[in-house]
Protein backbone atom coordinates (compact mmCIF):
# COMPACT_ATOMS: atom_id res chain seq x y z
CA UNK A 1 -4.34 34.85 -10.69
CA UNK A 2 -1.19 32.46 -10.94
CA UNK A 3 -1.64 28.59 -10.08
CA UNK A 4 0.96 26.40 -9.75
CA UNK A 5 0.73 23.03 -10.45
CA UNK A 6 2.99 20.16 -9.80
CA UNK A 7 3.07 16.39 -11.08
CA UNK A 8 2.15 14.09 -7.83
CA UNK A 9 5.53 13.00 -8.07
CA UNK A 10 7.00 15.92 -7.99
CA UNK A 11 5.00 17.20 -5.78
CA UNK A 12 5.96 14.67 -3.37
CA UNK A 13 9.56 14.61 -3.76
CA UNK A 14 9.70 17.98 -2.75
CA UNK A 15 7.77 17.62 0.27
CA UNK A 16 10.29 15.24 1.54
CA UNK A 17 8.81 11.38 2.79
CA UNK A 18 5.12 10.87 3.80
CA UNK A 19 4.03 7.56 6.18
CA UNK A 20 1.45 6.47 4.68
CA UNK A 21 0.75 3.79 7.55
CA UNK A 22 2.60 2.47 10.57
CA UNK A 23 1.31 0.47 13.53
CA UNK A 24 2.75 -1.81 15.77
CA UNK A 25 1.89 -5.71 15.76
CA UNK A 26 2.55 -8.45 18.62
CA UNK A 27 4.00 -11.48 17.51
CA UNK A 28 5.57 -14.60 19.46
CA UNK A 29 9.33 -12.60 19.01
CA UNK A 30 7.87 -9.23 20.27
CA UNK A 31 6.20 -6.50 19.33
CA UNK A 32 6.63 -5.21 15.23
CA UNK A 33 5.91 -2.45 13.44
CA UNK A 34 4.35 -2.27 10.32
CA UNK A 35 5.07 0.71 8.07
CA UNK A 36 4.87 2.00 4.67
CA UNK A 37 6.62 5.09 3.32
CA UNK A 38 5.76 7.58 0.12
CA UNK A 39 8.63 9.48 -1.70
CA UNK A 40 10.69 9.92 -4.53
CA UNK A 41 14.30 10.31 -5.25
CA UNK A 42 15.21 13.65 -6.65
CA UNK A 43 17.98 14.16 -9.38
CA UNK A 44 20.37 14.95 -7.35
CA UNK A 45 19.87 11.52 -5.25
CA UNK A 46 19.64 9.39 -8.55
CA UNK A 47 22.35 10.78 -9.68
CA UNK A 48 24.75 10.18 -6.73
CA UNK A 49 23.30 6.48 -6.63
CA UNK A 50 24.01 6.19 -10.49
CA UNK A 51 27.58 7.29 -9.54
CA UNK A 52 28.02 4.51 -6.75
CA UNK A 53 27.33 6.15 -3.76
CA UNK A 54 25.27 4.74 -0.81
CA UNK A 55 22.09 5.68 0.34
CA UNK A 56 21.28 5.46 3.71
CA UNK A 57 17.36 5.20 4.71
CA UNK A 58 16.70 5.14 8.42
CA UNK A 59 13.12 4.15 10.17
CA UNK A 60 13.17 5.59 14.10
CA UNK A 61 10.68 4.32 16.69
CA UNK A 62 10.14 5.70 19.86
CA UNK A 63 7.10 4.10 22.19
CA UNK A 64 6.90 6.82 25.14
CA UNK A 65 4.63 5.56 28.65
CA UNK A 66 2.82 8.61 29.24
CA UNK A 67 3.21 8.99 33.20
CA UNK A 68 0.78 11.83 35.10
CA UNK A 69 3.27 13.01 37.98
CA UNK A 70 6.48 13.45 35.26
CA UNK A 71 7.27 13.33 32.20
CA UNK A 72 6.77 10.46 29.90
CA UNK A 73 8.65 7.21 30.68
CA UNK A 74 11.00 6.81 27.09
CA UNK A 75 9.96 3.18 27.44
CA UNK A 76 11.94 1.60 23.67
CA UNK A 77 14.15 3.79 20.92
CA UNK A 78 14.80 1.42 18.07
CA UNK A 79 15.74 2.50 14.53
CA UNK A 80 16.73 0.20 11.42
CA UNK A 81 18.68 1.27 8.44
CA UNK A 82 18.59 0.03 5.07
CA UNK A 83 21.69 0.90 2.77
CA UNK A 84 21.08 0.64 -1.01
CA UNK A 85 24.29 0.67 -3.35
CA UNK A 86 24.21 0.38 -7.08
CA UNK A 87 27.29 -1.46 -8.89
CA UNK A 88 28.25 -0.44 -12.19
CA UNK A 89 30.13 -3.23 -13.21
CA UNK A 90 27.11 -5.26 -12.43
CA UNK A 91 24.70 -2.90 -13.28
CA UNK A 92 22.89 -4.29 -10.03
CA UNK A 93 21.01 -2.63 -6.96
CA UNK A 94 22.16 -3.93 -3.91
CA UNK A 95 20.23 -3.16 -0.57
CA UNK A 96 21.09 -4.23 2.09
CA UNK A 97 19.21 -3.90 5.92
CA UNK A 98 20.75 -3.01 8.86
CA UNK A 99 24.39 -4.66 7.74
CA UNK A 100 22.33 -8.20 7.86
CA UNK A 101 20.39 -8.99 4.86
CA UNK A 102 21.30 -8.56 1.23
CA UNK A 103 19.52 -8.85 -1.57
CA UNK A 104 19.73 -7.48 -5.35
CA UNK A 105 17.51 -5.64 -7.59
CA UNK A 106 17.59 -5.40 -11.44
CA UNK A 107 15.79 -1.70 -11.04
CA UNK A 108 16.05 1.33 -8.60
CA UNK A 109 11.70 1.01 -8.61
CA UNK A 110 12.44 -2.02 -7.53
CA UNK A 111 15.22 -1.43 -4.48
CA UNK A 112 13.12 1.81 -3.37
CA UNK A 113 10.33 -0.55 -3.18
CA UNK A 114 11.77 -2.30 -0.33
CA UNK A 115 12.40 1.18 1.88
CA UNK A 116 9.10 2.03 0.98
CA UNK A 117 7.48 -1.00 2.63
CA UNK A 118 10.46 -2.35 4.68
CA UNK A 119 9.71 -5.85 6.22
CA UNK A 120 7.97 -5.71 9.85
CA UNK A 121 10.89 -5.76 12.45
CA UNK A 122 10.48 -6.32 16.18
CA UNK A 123 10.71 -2.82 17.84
CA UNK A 124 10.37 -4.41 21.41
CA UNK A 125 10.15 -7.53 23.21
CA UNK A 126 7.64 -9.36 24.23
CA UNK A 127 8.05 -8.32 27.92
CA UNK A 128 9.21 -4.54 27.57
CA UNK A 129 5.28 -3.10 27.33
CA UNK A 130 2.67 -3.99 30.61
CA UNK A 131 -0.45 -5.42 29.66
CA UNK A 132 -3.20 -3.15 29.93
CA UNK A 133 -0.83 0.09 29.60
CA UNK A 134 -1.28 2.11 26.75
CA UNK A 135 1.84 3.31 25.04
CA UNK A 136 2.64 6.42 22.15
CA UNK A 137 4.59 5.39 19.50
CA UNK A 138 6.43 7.51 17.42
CA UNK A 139 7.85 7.00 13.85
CA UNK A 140 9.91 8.77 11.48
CA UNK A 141 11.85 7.66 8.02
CA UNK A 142 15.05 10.03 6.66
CA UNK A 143 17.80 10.28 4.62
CA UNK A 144 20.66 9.18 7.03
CA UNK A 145 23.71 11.83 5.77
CA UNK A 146 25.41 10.81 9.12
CA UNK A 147 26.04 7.51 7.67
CA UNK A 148 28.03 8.67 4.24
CA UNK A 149 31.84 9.52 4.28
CA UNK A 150 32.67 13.01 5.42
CA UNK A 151 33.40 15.12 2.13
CA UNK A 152 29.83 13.74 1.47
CA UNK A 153 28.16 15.04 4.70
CA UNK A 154 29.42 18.48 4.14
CA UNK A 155 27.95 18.33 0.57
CA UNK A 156 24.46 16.92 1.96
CA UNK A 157 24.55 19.46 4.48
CA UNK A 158 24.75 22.96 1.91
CA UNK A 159 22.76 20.67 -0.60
CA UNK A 160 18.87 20.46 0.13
CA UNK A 161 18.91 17.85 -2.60
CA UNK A 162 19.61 15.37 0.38
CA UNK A 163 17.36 16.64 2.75
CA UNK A 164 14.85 13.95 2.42
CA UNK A 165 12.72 13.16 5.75
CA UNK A 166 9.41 12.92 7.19
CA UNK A 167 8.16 14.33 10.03
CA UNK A 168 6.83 11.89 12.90
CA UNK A 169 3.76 10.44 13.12
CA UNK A 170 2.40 9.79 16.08
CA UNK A 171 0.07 7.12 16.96
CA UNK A 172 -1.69 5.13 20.53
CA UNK A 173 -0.78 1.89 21.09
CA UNK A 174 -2.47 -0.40 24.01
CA UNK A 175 -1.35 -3.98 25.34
CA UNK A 176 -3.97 -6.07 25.97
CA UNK A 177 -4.10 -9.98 26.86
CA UNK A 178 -4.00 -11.45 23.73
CA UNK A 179 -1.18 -9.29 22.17
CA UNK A 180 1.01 -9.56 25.35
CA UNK A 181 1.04 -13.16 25.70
């Protein structure tokens, strides 16, 4: 009998991203979710950092009314990016999220820190869900390829090196009185 046997880190990298939570959280702007993420670069990825390329992590929401006589009413479809950069010269991370905030990290733990547990961001307002409705909510993270120049999306496409994603996880979400108001 043969048993394989994989590091936990390797064993994740290779199954891509896992969500370890997500959940969504009213607040006086709107609604936020709250997520954290589980993965690992690969060599390839560290490599192509180390080298000055861009990564590109996207988070996608999707909060679906489910409707009896139809299908369900596609109620919000939000995603949020963070782009993290190393400089040589500096010998600085750089991540930055959604072309807004910037911020720099002496390590890539460090910068992959902050994709792993991005900070909560308001995935709809305060009036786009009904009290009393109860909504699903759908979440991904992935590798956004679409974002890099176009020599490098033909790489990342024959490459499964930079196939990094996680599947969605769905979850129920209901509006009551105190989180609508």
């Amino acid at each position: 009998m043969l048993a394989l046997s994989l590091p936990p880190s390797a064993a994740r990298a290779a199954e891509g991203v896992d969500i370890v939570q997500a959940h969504l959280e009213p607040s006086d702007e709107g609604y936020k979710l709250s997520a954290t993420f589980a993965f690992d670069l690969n060599r390839g990825l560290e490599d192509a950092i180390m080298r000055g390329f861009p990564l590109y992590f996207t988070t996608d929401v999707e909060i679906t009314r489910p409707r009896w006589y139809w299908f369900d009413e596609r109620t919000i479809a939000e995603s949020n990016t963070i782009r993290i950069s190393y400089n040589v010269l500096t010998r600085q991370y750089r991540a930055a999220v959604s072309g807004n905030l910037q911020q720099n990290f002496n390590s890539l733990e460090d910068v992959l820190s902050l994709v792993r547990r991005p900070s909560r961001w308001v995935v709809a307002d305060r009036n786009a869900l009904k009290t009393g409705e109860t909504y699903n909510v759908a979440v991904r993270m992935h590798l956004d390829v679409a974002q890099l120049s176009k020599p490098f999306q033909v790489n990342a496409l024959n490459n499964s090196d930079w196939r990094l994603s996680s599947d969605w996880k769905y979850f129920n979400f209901k509006v009551d009185k105190s989180s609508s108001q």
